[in-house]
Protein backbone atom coordinates (compact mmCIF):
# COMPACT_ATOMS: atom_id res chain seq x y z
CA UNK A 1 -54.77 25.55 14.35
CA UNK A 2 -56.80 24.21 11.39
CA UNK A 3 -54.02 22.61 9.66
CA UNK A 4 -52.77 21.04 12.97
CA UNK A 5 -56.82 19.43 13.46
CA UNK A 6 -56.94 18.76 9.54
CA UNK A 7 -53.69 16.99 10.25
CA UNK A 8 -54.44 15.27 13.78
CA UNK A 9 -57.54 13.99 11.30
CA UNK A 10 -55.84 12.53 8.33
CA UNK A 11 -53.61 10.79 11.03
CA UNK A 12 -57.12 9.60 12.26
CA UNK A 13 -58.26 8.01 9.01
CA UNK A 14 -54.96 6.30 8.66
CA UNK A 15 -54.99 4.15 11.77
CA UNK A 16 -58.62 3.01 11.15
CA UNK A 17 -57.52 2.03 7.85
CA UNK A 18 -54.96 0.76 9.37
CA UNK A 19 -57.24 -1.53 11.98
CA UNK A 20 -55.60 0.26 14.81
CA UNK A 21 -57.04 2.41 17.06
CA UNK A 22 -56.24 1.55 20.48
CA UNK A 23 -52.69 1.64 21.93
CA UNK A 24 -50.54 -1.46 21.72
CA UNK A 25 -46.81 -2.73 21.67
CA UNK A 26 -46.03 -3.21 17.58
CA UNK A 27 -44.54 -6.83 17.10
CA UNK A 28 -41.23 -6.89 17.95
CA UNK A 29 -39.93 -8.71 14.93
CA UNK A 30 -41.12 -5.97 13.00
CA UNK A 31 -39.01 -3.37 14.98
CA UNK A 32 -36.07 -5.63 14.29
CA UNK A 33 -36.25 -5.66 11.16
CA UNK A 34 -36.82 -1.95 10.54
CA UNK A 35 -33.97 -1.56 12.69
CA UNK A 36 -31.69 -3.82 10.97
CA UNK A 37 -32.40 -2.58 7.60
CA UNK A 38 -31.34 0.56 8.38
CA UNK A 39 -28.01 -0.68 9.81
CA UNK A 40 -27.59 -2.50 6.19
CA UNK A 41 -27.95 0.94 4.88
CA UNK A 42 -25.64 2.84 7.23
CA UNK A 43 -22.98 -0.57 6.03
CA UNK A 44 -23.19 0.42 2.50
CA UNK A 45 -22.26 4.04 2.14
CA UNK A 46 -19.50 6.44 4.19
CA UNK A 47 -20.85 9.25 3.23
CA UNK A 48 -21.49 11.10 7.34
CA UNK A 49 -24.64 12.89 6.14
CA UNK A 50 -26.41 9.98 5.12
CA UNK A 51 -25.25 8.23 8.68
CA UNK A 52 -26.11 12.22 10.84
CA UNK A 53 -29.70 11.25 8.89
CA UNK A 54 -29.80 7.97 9.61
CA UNK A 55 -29.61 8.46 13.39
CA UNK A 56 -32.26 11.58 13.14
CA UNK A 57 -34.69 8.79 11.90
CA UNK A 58 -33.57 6.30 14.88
CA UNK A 59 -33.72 8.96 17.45
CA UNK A 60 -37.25 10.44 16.25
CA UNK A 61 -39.06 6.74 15.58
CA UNK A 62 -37.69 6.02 19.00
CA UNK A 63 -38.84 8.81 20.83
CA UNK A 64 -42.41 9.01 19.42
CA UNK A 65 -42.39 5.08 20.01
CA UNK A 66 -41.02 3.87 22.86
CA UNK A 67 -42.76 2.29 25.94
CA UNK A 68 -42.10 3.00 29.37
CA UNK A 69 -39.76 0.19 29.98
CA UNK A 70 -35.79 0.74 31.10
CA UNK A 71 -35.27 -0.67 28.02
CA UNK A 72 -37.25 1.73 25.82
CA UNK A 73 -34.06 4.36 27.87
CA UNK A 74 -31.11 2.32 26.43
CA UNK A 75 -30.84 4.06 23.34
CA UNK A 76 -28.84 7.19 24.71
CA UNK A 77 -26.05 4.19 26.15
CA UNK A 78 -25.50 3.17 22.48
CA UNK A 79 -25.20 6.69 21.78
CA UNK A 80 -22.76 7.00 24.13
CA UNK A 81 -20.57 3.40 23.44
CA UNK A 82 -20.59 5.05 19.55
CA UNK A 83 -19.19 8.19 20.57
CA UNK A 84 -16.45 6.28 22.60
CA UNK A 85 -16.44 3.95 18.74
CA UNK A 86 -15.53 7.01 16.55
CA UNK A 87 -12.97 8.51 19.53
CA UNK A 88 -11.31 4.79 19.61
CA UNK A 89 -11.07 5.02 16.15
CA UNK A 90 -9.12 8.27 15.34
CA UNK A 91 -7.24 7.58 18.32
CA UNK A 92 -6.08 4.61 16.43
CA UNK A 93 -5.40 6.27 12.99
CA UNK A 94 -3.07 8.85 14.89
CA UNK A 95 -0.57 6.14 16.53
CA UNK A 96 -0.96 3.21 13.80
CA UNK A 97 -3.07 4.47 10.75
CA UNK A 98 -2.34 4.47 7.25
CA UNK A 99 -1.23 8.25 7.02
CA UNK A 100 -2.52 9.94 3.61
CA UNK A 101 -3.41 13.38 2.37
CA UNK A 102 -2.46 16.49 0.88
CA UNK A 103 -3.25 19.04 3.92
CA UNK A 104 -1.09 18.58 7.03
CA UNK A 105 -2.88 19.30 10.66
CA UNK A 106 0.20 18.02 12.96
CA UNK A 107 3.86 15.85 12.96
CA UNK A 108 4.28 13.92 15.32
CA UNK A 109 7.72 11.63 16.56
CA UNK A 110 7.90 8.42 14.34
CA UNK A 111 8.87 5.44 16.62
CA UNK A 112 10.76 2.58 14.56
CA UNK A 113 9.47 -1.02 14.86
CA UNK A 114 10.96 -4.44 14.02
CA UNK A 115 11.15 -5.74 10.73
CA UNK A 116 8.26 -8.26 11.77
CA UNK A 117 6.25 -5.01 12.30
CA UNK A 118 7.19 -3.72 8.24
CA UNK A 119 4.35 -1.36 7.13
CA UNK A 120 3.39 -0.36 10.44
CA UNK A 121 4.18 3.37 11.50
CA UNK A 122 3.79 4.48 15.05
CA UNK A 123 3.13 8.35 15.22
CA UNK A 124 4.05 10.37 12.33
CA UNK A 125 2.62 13.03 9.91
CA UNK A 126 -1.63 13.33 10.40
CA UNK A 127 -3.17 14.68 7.07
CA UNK A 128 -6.59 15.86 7.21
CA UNK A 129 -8.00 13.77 4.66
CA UNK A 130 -6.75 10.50 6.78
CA UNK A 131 -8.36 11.86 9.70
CA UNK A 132 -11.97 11.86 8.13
CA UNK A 133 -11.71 8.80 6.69
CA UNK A 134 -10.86 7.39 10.41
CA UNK A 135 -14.12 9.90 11.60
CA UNK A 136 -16.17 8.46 8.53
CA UNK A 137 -15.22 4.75 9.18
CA UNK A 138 -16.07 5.64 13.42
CA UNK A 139 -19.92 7.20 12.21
CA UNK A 140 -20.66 4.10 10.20
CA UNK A 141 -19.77 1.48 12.78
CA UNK A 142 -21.35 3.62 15.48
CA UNK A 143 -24.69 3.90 13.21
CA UNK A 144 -24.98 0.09 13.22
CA UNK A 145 -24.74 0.28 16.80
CA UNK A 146 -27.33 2.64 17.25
CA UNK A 147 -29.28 0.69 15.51
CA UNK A 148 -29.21 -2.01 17.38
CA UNK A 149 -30.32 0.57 20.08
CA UNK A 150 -32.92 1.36 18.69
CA UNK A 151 -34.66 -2.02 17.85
CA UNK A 152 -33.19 -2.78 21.79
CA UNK A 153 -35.42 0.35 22.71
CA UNK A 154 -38.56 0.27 20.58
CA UNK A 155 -38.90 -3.63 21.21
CA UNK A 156 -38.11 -5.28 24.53
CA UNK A 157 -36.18 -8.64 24.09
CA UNK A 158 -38.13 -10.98 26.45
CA UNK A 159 -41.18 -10.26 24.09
CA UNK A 160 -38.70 -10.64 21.04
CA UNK A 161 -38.08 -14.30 22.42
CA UNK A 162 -41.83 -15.47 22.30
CA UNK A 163 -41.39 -14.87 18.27
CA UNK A 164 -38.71 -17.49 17.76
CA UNK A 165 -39.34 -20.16 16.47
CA UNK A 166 -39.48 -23.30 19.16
CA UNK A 167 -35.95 -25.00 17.60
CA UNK A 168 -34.02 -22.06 17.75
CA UNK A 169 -35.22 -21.39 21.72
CA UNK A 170 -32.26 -21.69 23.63
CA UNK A 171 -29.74 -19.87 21.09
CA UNK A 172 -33.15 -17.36 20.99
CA UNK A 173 -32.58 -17.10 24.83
CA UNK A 174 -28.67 -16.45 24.77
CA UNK A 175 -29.20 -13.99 22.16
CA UNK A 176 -32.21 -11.99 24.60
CA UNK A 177 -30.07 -11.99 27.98
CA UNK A 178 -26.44 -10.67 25.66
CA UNK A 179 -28.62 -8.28 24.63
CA UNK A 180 -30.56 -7.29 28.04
CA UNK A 181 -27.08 -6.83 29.56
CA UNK A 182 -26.24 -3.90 28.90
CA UNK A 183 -29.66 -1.86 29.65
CA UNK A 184 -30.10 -3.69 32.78
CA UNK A 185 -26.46 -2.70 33.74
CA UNK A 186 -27.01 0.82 33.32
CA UNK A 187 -30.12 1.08 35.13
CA UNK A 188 -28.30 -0.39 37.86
CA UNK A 189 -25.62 1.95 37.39
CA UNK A 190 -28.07 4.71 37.82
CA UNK A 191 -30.02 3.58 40.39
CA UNK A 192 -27.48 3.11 42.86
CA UNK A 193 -25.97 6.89 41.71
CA UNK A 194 -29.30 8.15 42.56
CA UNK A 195 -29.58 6.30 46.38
CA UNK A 196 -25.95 7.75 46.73
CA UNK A 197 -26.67 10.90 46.24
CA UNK A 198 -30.19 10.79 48.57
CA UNK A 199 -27.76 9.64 51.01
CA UNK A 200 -25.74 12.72 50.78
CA UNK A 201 -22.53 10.81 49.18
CA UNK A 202 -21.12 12.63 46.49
CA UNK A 203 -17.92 11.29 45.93
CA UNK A 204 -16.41 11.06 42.46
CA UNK A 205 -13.53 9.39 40.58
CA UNK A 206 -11.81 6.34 41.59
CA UNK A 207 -12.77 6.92 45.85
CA UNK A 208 -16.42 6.98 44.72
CA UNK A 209 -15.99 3.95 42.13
CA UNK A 210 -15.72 1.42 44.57
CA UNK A 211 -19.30 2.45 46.27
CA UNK A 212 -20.57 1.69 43.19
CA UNK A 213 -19.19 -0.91 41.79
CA UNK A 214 -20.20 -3.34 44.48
CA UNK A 215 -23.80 -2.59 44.53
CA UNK A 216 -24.24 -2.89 40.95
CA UNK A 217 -21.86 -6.36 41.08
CA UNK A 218 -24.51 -7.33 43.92
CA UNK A 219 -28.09 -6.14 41.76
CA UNK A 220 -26.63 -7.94 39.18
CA UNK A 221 -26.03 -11.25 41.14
CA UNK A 222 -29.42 -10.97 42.38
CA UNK A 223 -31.18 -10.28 39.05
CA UNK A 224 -29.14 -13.66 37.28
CA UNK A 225 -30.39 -15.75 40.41
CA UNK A 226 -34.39 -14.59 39.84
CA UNK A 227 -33.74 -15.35 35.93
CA UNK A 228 -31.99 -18.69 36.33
CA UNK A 229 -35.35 -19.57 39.14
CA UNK A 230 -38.23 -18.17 36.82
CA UNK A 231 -36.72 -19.77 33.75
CA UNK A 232 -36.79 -23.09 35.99
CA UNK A 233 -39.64 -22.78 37.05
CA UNK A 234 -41.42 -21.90 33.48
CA UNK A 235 -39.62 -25.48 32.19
CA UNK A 236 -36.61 -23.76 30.08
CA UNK A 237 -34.17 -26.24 28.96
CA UNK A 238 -36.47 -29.10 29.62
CA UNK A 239 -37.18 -31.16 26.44
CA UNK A 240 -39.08 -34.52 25.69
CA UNK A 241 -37.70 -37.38 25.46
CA UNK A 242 -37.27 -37.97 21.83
CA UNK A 243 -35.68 -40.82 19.08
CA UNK A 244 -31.35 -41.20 18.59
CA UNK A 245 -33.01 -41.96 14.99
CA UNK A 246 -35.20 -39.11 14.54
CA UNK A 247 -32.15 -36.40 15.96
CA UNK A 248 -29.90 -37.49 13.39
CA UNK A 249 -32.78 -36.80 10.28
CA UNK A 250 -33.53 -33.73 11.57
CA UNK A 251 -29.12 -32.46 12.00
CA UNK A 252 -28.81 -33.79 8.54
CA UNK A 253 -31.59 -32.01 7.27
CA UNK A 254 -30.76 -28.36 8.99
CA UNK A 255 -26.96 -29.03 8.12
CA UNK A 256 -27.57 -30.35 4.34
CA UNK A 257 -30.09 -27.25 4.08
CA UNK A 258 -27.22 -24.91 5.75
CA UNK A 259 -24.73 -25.89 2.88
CA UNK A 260 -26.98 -25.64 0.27
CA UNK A 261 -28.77 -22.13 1.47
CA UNK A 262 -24.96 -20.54 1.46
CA UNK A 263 -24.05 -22.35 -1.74
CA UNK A 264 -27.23 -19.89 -3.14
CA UNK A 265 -26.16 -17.12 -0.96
CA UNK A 266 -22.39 -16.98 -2.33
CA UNK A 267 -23.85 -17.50 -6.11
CA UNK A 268 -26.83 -14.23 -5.55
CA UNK A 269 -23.38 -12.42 -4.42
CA UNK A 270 -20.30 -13.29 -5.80
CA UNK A 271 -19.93 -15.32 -8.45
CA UNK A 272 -21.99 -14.01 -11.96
CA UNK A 273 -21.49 -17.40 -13.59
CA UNK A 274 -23.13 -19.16 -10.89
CA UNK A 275 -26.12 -17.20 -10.61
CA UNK A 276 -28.49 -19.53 -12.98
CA UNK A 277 -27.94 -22.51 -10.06
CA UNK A 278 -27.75 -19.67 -6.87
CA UNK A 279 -31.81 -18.96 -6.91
CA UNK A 280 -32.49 -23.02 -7.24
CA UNK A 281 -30.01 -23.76 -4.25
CA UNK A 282 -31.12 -21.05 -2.00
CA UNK A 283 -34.64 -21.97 -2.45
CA UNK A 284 -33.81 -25.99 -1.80
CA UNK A 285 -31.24 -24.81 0.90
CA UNK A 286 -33.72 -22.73 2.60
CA UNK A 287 -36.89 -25.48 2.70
CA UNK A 288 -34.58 -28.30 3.98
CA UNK A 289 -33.88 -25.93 6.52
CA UNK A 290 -37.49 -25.03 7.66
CA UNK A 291 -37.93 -28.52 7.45
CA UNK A 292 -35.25 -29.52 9.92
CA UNK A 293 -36.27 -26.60 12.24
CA UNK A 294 -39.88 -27.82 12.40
CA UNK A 295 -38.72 -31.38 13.07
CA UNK A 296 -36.26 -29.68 15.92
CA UNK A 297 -39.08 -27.41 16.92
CA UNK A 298 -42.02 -30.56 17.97
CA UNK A 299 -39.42 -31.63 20.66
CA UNK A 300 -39.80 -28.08 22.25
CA UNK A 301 -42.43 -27.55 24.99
CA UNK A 302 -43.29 -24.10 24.99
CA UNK A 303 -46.32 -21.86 25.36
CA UNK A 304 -47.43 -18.55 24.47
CA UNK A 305 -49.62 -16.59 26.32
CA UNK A 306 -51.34 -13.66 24.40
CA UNK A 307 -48.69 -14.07 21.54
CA UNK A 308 -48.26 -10.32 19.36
CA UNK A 309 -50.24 -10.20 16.53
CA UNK A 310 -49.14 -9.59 13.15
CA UNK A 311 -50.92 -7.00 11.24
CA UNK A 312 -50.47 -3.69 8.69
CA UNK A 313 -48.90 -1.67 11.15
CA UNK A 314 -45.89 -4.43 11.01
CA UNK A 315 -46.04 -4.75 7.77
CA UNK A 316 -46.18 -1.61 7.18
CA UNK A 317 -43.09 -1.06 9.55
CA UNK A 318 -41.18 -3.56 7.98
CA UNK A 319 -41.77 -2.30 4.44
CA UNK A 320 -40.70 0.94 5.30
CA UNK A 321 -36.88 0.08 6.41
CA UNK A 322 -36.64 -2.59 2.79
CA UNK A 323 -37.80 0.81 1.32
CA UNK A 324 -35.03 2.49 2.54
CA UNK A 325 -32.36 -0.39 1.58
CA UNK A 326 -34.28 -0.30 -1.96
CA UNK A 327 -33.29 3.22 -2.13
CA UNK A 328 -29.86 2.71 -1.39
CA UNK A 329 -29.30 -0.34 -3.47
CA UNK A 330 -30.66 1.58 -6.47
CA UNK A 331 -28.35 4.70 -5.64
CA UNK A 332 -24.98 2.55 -5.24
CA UNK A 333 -26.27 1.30 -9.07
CA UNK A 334 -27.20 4.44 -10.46
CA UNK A 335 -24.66 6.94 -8.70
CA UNK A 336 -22.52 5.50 -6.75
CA UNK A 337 -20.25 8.62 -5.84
CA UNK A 338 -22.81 9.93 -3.75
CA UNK A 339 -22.52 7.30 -0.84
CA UNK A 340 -18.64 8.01 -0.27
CA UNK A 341 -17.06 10.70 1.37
CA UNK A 342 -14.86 12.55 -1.11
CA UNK A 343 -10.88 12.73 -0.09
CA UNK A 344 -8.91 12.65 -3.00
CA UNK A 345 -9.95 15.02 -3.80
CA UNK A 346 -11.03 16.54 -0.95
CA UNK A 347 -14.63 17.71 -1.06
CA UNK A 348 -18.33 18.46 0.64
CA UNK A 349 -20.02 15.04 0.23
CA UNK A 350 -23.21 15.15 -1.34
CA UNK A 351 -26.52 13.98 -0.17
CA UNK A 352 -28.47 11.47 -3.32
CA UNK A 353 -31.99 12.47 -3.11
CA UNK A 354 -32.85 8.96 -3.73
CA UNK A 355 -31.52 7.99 -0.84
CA UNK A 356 -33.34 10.71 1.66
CA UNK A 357 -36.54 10.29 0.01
CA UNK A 358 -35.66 6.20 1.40
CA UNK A 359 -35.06 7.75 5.20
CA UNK A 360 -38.14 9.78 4.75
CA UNK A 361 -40.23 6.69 4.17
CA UNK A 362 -38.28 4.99 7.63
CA UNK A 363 -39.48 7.72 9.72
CA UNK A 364 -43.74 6.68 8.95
CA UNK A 365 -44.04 4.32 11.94
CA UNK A 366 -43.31 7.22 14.03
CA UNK A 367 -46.87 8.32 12.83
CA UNK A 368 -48.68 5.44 11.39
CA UNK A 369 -48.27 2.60 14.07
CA UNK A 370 -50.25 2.09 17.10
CA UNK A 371 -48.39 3.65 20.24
CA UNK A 372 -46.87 2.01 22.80
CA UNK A 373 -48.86 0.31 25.92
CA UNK A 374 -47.82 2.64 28.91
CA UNK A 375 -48.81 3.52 32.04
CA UNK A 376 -49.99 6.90 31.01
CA UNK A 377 -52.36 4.95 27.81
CA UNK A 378 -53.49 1.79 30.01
CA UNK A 379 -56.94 1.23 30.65
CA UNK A 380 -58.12 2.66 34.38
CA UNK A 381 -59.97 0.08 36.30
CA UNK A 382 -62.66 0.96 38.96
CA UNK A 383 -62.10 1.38 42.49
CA UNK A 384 -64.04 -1.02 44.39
CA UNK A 385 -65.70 0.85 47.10
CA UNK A 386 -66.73 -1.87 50.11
C-alpha cells in the first residue's frame, strides 16, 4: 500500500509540473498525431510482435483516456474491421497468392487461367511460410487501422475540426463527417439491437436483418438532416464576397508552394544527389504554402468558442509518439533484421529493444495527461431550493 500512495504521489507532482490538475479533454491535434505516428511505425516493420505491442499501447492509452462519448467506444469496431483485414487477406493468398515455402500445410486443385491471366495461380500448394507473410502483411494494415481508432476514440472529430486552419474548412469538414460515419453507424446499429430485444424480438440472420436495417437507414437519414440544418444555421459554406484578382494570387501561391514542397519532399527521400537543393525547396515550398492558406483563410468566417488550449500535456503527447518513430528509424539503420518477420529461413522474430523502449515512451499519456471531461469528473452544480 505504500508503494501504491508513494506512486499515486509522484503521479501527483507530475501533473502540477505539468500545469494540470483538473480534468480536461487533451487537444485533439495532439491525439492525432500520437496516433498517427504510431501507424508510421506499425508501416515500417512486419515483424507481428512489434504490431501485438503496438496495439497493447493503443488499447491501454485508450482505455485510461477516453471520454464518455460514443466515439471514445469506436475503437473495438476497428478492432473488429482489422480482424475481418487479416481474414480477407489470407483468404486471398490461398486462391491467388504468390505460393512459397519449404513446409507444406495443404494442396489444393489448381484451376488454369487464360494466357492474359499468365502468373496468376488459382488454388494450389499453401506453404506455411506464404501463409505468415499473408498473416504478417493482414497485422500491419490492420495496426494502421487501429490507429486511426484510436485517435477516432481518444479525440472526437467535431472538436478536431475547430483546429483547422480556416482555408482548409470545408475539406476539414468532409474529412470529420467520413470519419464520424462509421461510429455513429454502429451506435445506431446497437441501439436499435437493444430496443429489439426490450421488445421481446429476437430474431437473427437474414429474417431479423431487415428489422434492422431500416431503422438504422431511418436514424441515419434523420441524423444527416439535423447536420445539414445546424451547419446552416452556424453559416458553413458561406464565404465573403472576395476579389477574381486576389483568388488567383492566393491558387498560385498554394499551387507554386505545392510543387515546390514535393520537389523537397522527393529530394529528403529519394534521390541522394538532390538532397543539397531538397531542404531549400521544402522550406520555400512549405512558406508559399502557409502563405496562400492564410490569404485563403481571411475569406473564411468562422468562430471559436472556448478553442483547446495547447500546453505540456500536448506536447508532451506528441513527443512521445516522434519518440517512438525515432526509435524505429534508428533500429531500421542500425539493425534492420529485427523489424521483419523471418521466412527464409523460417524463424521466431525477434523483438529490438530499441524499439520497445520507443512503445514504452507512447504509453506516458496514459499517466501524465489530464483525464478526460466526463460525466463522472464534471463539476456538480447546486440545487436551487425555491
Amino acid at each position: 500500500m505504500a508503494g501504491v500512495a508513494a506512486t499515486h504521489r509522484n503521479l501527483s507532482a507530475l501533473h502540477r509540473a505539468l500545469g494540470e490538475t483538473l480534468p480536461r479533454a487533451v487537444h485533439p491535434g495532439a491525439w492525432w498525431g500520437w496516433a498517427l505516428s504510431l501507424a508510421v511505425v506499425a508501416s515500417l516493420t512486419t515483424n507481428p510482435l512489434i504490431h501485438l505491442l503496438l496495439i497493447a499501447v493503443l488499447t491501454l492509452v485508450v482505455t485510461a483516456r477516453r471520454g464518455d462519448s460514443p466515439f471514445a467506444r469506436a475503437l473495438r469496431y476497428y478492432v473488429f474491421l482489422g480482424v475481418f483485414v487479416i481474414a480477407v487477406r489470407v483468404v486471398l493468398h490461398v486462391l491467388v497468392g504468390l505460393k512459397f515455402g519449404s513446409v507444406e500445410l495443404i494442396r489444393l486443385p489448381t484451376i488454369d487461367l487464360p494466357s492474359w491471366a499468365a502468373g496468376i495461380v488459382l488454388g494450389g500448394t499453401i506453404y506455411l511460410e506464404g501463409l505468415l507473410r499473408a498473416v504478417a502483411e493482414g497485422l500491419r494494415l490492420a495496426t494502421i487501422i487501429i490507429c486511426v481508432g484510436a485517435a477516432n476514440a481518444l479525440a472526437n472529430p467535431k472538436r478536431l475540426l475547430r483546429a483547422f486552419p480556416a482555408a482548409l474548412h470545408d475539406i476539414g469538414t468532409a474529412l470529420v463527417v467520413a470519419v464520424s460515419v462509421a461510429p455513429q453507424l454502429a451506435e445506431s446499429v446497437v441501439r436499435v439491437m437493444r430496443a429489439r430485444r426490450l421488445r421481446g424480438d429476437h430474431r437473427t440472420g437474414l429474417r431479423g436483418l431487415k428489422h434492422i436495417a431500416i431503422p438504422v437507414l431511418h436514424d441515419t437519414l434523420e441524423r444527416s438532416i439535423h447536420l445539414a440544418a445546424s451547419m446552416d444555421s452556424r453559416g458553413y459554406g458561406r464565404r465573403d464576397a472576395s476579389d477574381p484578382r486576389s483568388e488567383r494570387v492566393t491558387t498560385a501561391l498554394t499551387f507554386a508552394g505545392l510543387i515546390l514542397a514535393m520537389l523537397g519532399l522527393y529530394g529528403v527521400f529519394v534521390t541522394v544527389g538532390f538532397s543539397l537543393w531538397s531542404w531549400p525547396l521544402l522550406a520555400a515550398g512549405l512558406a508559399l504554402s502557409y502563405a496562400g492558406l492564410r490569404r485563403a483563410g481571411r475569406a473564411v468566417r468562422r468562430t471559436a468558442y472556448r478553442p483547446d488550449p495547447w500546453r505540456a500535456p500536448e506536447w508532451l503527447t506528441l513527443g512521445c509518439g516522434l519518440v517512438a518513430v525515432a526509435a524505429i528509424l534508428l533500429t531500421r539503420r542500425l539493425s534492420p533484421e529485427g523489424l521483419i518477420l523471418p521466412l527464409e529461413p523460417l524463424g521466431w522474430p525477434a523483438l529490438p529493444l530499441l524499439t520497445l523502449a520507443g512503445l514504452l515512451v507512447a504509453t506516458v499519456p496514459a499517466f501524465l495527461t489530464p483525464e478526460p471531461r466526463t460525466s463522472r469528473t464534471a463539476p456538480r452544480t447546486r440545487e436551487a431550493f425555491v
